[in-house]
Structures are given as structure tokens and as C-alpha cells.
Protein backbone atom coordinates (compact mmCIF):
# COMPACT_ATOMS: atom_id res chain seq x y z
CA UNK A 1 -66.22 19.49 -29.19
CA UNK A 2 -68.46 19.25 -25.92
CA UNK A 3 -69.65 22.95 -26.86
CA UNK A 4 -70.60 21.56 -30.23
CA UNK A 5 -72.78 18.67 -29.31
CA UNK A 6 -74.56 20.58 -26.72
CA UNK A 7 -75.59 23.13 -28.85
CA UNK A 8 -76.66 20.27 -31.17
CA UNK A 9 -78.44 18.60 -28.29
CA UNK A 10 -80.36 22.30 -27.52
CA UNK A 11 -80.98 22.32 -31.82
CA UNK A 12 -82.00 18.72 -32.41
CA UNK A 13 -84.78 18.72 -28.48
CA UNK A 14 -85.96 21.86 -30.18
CA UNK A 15 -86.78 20.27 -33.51
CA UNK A 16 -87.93 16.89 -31.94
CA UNK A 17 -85.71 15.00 -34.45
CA UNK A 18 -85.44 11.43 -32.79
CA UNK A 19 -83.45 10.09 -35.30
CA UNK A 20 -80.97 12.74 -35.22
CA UNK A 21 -81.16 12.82 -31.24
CA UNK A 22 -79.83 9.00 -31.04
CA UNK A 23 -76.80 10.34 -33.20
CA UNK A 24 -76.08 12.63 -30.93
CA UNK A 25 -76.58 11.07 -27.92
CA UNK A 26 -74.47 8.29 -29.62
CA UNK A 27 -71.89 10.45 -29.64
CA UNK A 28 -71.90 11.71 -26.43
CA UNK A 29 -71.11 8.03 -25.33
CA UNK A 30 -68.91 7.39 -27.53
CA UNK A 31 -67.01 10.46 -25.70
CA UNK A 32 -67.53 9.37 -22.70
CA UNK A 33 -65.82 5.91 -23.78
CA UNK A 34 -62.97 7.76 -24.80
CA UNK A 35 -62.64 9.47 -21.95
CA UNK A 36 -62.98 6.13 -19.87
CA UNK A 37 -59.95 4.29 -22.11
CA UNK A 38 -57.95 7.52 -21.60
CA UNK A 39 -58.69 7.06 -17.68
CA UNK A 40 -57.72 3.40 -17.62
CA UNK A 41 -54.97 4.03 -19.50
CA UNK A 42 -53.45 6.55 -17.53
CA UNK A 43 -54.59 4.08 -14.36
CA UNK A 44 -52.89 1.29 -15.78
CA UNK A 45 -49.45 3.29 -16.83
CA UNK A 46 -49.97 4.21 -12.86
CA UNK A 47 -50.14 0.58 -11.65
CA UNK A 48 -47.47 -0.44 -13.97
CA UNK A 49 -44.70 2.35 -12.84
CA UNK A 50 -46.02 1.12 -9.31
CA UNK A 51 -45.69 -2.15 -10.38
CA UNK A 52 -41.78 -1.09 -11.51
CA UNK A 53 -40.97 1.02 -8.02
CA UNK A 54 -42.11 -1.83 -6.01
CA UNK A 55 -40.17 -4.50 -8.20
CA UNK A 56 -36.79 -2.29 -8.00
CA UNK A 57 -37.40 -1.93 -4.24
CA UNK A 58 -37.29 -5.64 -3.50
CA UNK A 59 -34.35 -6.72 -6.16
CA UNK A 60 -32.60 -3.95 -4.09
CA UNK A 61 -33.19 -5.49 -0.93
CA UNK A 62 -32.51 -9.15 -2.52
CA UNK A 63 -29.45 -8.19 -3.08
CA UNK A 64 -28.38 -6.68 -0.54
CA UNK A 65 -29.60 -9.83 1.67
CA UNK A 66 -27.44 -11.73 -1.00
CA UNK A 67 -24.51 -9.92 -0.83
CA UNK A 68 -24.42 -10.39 3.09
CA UNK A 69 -25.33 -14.55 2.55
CA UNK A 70 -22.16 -14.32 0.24
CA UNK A 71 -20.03 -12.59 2.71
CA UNK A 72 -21.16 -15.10 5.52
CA UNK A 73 -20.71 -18.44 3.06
CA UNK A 74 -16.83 -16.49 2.32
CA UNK A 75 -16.43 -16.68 6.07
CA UNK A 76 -17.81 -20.33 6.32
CA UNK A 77 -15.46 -21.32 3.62
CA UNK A 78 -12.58 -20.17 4.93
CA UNK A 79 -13.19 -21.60 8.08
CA UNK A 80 -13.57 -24.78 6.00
CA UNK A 81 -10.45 -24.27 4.75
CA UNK A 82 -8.77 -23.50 8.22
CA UNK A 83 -10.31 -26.96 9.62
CA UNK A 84 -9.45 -29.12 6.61
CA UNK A 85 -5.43 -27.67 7.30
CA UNK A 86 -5.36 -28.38 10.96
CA UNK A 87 -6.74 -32.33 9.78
CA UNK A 88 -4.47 -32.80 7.49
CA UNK A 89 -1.51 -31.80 9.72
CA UNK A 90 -3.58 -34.31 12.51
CA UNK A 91 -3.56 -37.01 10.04
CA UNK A 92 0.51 -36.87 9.03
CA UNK A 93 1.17 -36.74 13.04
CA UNK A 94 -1.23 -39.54 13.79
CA UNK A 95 0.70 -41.98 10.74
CA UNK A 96 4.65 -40.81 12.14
CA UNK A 97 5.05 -38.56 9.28
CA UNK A 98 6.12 -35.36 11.39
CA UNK A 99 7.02 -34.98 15.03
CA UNK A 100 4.58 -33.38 17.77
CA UNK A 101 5.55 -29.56 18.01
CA UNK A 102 3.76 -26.57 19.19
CA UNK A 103 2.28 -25.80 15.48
CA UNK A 104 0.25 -29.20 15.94
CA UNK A 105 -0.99 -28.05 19.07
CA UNK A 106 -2.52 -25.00 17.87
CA UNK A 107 -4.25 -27.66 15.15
CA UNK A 108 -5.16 -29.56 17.60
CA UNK A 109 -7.37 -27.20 19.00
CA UNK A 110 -10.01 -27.34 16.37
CA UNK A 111 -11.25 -30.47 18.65
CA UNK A 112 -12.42 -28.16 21.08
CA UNK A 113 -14.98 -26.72 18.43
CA UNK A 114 -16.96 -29.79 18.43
CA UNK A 115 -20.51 -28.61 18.37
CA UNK A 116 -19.46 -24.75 17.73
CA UNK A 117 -19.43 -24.90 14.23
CA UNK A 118 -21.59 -22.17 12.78
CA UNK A 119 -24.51 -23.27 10.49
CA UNK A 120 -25.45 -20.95 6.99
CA UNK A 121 -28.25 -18.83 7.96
CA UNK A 122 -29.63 -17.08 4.92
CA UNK A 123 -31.35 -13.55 5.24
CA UNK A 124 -34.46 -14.61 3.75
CA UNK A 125 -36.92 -11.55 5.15
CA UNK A 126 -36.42 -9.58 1.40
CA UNK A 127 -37.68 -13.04 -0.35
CA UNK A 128 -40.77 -13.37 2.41
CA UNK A 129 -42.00 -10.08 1.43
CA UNK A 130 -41.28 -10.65 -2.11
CA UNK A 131 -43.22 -14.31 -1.33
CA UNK A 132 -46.37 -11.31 0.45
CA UNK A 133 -46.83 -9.38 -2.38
CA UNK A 134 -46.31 -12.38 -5.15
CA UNK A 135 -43.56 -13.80 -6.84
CA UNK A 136 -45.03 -12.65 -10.02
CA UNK A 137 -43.65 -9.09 -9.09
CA UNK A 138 -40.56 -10.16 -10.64
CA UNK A 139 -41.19 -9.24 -14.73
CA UNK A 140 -37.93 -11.25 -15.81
CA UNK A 141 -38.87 -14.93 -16.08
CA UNK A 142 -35.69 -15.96 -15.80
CA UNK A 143 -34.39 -14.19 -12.98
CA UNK A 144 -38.01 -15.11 -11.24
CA UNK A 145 -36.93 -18.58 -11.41
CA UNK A 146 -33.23 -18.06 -10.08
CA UNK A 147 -35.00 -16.57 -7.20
CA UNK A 148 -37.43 -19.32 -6.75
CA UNK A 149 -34.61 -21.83 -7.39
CA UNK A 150 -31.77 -19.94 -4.80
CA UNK A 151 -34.05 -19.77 -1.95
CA UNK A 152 -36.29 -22.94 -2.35
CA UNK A 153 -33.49 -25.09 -3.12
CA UNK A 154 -29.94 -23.95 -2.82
CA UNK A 155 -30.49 -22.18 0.66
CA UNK A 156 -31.72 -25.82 1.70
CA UNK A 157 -29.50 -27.77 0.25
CA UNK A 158 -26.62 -25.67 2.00
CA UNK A 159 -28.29 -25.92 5.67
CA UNK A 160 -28.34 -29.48 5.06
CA UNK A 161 -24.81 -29.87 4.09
CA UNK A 162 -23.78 -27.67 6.96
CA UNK A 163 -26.00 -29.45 9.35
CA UNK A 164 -24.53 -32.82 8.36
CA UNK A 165 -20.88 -31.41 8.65
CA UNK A 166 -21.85 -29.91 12.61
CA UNK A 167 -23.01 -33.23 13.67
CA UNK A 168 -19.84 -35.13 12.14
CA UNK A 169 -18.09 -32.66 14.12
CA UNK A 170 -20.18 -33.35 16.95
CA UNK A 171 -19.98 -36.76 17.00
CA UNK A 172 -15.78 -37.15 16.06
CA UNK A 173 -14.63 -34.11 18.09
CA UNK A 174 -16.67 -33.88 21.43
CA UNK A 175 -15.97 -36.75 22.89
CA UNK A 176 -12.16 -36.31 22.82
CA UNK A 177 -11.94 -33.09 23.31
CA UNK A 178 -13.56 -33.70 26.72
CA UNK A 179 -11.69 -36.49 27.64
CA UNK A 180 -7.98 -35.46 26.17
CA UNK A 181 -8.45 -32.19 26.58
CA UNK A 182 -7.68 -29.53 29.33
CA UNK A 183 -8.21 -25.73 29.84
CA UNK A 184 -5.07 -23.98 30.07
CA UNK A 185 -5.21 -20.05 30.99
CA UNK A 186 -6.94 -17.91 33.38
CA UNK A 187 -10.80 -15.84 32.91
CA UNK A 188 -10.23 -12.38 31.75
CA UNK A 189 -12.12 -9.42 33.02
CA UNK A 190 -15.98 -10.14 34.14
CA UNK A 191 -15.30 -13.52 33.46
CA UNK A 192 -14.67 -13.48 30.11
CA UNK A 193 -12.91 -16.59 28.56
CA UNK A 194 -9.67 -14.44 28.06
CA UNK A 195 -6.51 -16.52 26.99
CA UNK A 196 -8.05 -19.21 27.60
CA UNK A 197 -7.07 -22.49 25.55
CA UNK A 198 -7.32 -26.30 25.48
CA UNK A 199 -4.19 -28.20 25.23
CA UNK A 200 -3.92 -32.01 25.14
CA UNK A 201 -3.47 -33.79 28.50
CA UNK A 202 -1.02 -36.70 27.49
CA UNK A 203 -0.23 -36.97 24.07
CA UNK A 204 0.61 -40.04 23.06
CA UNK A 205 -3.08 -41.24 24.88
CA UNK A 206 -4.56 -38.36 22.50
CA UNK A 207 -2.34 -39.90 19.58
CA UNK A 208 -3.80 -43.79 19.99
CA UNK A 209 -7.55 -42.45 20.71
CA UNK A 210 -7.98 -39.78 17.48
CA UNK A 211 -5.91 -43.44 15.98
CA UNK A 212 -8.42 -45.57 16.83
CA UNK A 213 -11.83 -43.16 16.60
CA UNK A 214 -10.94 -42.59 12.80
CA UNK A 215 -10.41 -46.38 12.46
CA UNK A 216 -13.82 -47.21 13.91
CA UNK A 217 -15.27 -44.47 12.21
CA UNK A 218 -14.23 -44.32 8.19
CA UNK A 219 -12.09 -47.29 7.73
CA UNK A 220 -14.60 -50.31 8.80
């Protein structure tokens, strides 16, 4: 087709047919748009599949920071679980309704963790680079907004609830286990803490002071 209008542009400058010339040249631009929708085209199905590759690459890496913020709020849980246990089996010695034994001790020592309980700490470095390149990299509208929603709310809203639950820890826990408290055991190897424990000094004074500190503290 090229061939053809050149040989019509030789036929029509030869003739000095204006008329005929615009035609032509008419249609040479009208190739040359073609040619430049067929380029953008092809550019745009290349930003698009770049678009795709970059979007699979960071939902990849979401959820594989997910999977591990699961696996660490499974651990926190459980832990939960352990500590609310141990309390309840506090509580029943503290009001008579089972004897002091050596299971108690062992829940007694989760008054020694005052201050060590560990706080949710999303991995949040996928969702910062999503956050670089544009949230709008995400094409499903719905997921775009879980995202937006897990990480600018959720995430947040669990620090805060862990925070709170440290500091009650803090605050019930530290004290005693300080003052009723004592270290039991010997340093392992390059002074390592080894078998090292905490076991109540005199326990009836432990009994009367975890009595009195959850008196003061939830019943006035």
C-alpha cells in the first residue's frame, strides 16, 4: 500500500494535480495515524501486562507478610490463652477453692512476665511499597479496600489492644513479682539465664497481696 501511494505521489507531482495531491497526501496521514493507534496500542497492552506483573508481585509479597502476621497473632493467642489459664487457677487459690501445690507455682510464674509481654508487630514493608508505587495498583476494588482497611485500621487497632494489655500487665504484675518473688536456679553457660525460675518467697504474704491488689484494682 506504501508502494502504491508513492507511485501516486511520483504520478500526481508530475501532473501538478493539487487537488488530487491533498488526497494523497491525506492519505498518507491517515497511515501514519494508523500506524500511531497501532503503536499506542501495542504501548498500552505493554503498560497494562506491566501494570499486571507488578500487581501479582506485590499481592505475592502481601501475602506472604500476611501469612507470617497470622502465624505471629496464632502465637500471641495462644499465649493469651496460656495466661488467662494460669489466672484463673490464681483466682480459685486466692478465694480457698483449691490448695497451694506445685502446679500453682508454675502459674504463678506468669507474674514474672510483667513488662515481657510481646506486642503485634505487623510486616508492613510489602504494603509501603505497595503505598510507593500507588494503591491504585490494586485493579480489584474490593480487595483494594480490604488492604486499605487491614493495614490502616485493623493493624492499629490490634497494637492498641496489645499495648493496653502490656501495661495492665505492667502495672498488676511488676510490682509483686519484685517484691514476692525470688530467683531460684543457677546461670547456665556464658551467663545465660539457664534453669533459672522465680518462685514465691512466703506464700500466704503473696496470697493476701495478689488479694488485696485485685481488690484495689477491679472491684472499687
Amino acid at each position: 500500500m506504501i508502494k502504491f501511494f508513492r507511485k501516486k505521489h511520483q504520478e500526481i507531482s508530475n501532473q501538478n494535480n493539487i487537488g488530487k495531491y491533498l488526497r494523497y497526501a491525506i492519505g498518507e496521514i491517515f497511515l501514519v495515524v494508523i500506524g500511531i493507534l497501532i503503536a499506542l496500542q501495542i504501548n498500552n497492552w505493554n503498560e497494562e501486562q506491566k501494570a499486571i506483573k507488578e500487581e501479582i508481585i506485590i499481592l505475592k509479597e502481601l501475602k506472604n507478610s500476611i501469612t507470617t502476621d497470622i502465624q505471629q497473632l496464632n502465637n500471641l493467642h495462644r499465649q493469651g490463652d496460656e495466661d488467662i489459664v494460669s489466672s484463673k487457677a490464681i483466682l480459685n487459690w486466692i478465694e480457698d477453692k483449691v490448695a497451694y501445690n506445685d502446679t500453682l507455682e508454675h502459674h504463678l510464674t506468669i507474674l514474672s512476665k510483667a513488662g515481657q509481654v510481646k506486642l503485634f508487630t505487623p510486616q508492613n514493608s510489602a504494603y509501603k511499597v505497595l503505598e510507593s508505587k500507588g494503591i491504585d495498583l490494586i485493579s480489584n476494588l474490593a480487595l483494594k479496600n480490604q488492604i486499605l482497611d487491614l493495614y490502616n485500621i485493623e493493624y492499629p487497632k490490634l497494637n492498641f489492644e496489645y499495648e493496653n494489655y502490656r501495661q495492665n500487665v505492667v502495672d498488676f504484675g511488676r510490682p509483686i513479682a519484685r517484691s514476692s518473688f525470688r530467683i531460684n536456679g543457677k546461670l547456665g553457660a556464658a551467663g545465660n539465664v539457664g534453669s533459672l525460675t522465680l518462685v514465691p518467697v512466703h506464700i500466704g504474704d503473696l496470697k493476701k497481696i495478689l488479694s488485696s491488689t485485685i481488690r484495689l484494682k477491679y472491684c472499687n
